[in-house]
Protein backbone atom coordinates (compact mmCIF):
# COMPACT_ATOMS: atom_id res chain seq x y z
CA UNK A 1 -26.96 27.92 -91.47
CA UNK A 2 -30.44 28.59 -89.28
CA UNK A 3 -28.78 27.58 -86.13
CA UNK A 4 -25.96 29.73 -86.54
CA UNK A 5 -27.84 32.65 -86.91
CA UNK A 6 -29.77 31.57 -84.22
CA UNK A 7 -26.68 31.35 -81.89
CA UNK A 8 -25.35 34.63 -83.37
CA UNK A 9 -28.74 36.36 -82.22
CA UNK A 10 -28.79 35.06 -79.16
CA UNK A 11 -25.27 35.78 -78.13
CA UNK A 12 -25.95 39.93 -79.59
CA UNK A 13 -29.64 39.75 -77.32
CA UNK A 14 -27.62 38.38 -74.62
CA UNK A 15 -25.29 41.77 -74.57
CA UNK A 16 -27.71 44.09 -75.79
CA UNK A 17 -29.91 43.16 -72.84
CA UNK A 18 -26.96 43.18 -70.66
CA UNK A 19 -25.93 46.35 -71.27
CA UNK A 20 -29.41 47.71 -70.99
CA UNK A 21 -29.95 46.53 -67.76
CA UNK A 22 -26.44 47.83 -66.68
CA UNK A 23 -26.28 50.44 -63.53
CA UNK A 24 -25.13 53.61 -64.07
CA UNK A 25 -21.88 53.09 -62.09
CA UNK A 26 -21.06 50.10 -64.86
CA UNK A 27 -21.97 52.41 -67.91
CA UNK A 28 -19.35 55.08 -66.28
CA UNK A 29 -16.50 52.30 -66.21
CA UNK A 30 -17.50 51.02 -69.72
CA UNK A 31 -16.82 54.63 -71.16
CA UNK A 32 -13.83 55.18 -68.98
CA UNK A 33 -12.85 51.74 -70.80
CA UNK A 34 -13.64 53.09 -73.73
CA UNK A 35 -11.93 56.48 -73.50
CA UNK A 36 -8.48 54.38 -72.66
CA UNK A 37 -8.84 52.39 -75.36
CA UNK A 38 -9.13 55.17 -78.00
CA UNK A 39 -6.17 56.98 -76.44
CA UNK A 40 -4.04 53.99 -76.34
CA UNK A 41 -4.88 52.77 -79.91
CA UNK A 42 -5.77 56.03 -81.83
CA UNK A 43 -3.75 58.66 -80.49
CA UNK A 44 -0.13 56.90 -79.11
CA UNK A 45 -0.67 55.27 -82.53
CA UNK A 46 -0.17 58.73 -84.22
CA UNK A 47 2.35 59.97 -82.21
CA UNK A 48 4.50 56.98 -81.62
CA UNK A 49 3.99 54.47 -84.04
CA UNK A 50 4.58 55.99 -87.62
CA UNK A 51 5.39 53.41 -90.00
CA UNK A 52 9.30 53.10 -88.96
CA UNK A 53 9.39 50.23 -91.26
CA UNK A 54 7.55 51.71 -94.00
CA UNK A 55 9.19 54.46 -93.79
CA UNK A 56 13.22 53.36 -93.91
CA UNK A 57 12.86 50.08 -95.98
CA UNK A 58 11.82 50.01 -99.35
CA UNK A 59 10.65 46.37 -99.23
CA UNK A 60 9.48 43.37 -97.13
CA UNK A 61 13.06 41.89 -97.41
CA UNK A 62 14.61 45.08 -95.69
CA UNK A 63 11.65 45.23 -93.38
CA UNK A 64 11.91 41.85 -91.95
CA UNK A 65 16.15 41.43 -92.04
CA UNK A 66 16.20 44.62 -89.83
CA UNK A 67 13.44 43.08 -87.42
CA UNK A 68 15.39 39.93 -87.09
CA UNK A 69 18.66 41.84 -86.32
CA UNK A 70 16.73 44.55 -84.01
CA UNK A 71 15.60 41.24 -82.21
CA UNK A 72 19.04 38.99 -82.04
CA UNK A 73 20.82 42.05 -81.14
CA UNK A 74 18.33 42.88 -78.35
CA UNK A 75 18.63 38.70 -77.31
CA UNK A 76 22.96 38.90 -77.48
CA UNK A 77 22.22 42.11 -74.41
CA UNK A 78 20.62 40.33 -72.50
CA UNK A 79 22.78 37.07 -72.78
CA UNK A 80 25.76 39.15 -71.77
């Protein structure tokens, strides 16, 4: 088990130092990274993605029979 926390503090050293040393036009990209990722998982995630499934099927059964036809029906359009 030693050498794997060995490895495992290595590898964090390696990006903690990296990130230190960063200049500041790398830090600016890194948040603007950051920023987009938050938007993109947090907030379209509230708006846009609210638990269809959960919400209109009362079980996994439902859940996954209406993902199967949502998914042959979308295959049969574009076989057409």
């Amino acid at each position: 088990m030693g050498t794997k926390d060995n490895l495992l503090n290595k590898l964090f050293r390696f990006y903690i130092d990296g990130f230190r040393n960063m200049s500041g036009w790398g830090r600016k990209v890194w948040i603007i990274i950051i920023i987009k990722l938050f938007i993109m998982f947090a907030i379209l995630r509230i708006f846009f993605f609210q638990g269809f499934l959960y919400k209109n099927f009362s079980n996994d059964k439902e859940r996954s029979e209406h993902v199967l036809n949502q998914l042959i029906n979308q295959t049969d359009l574009h076989d057409r």
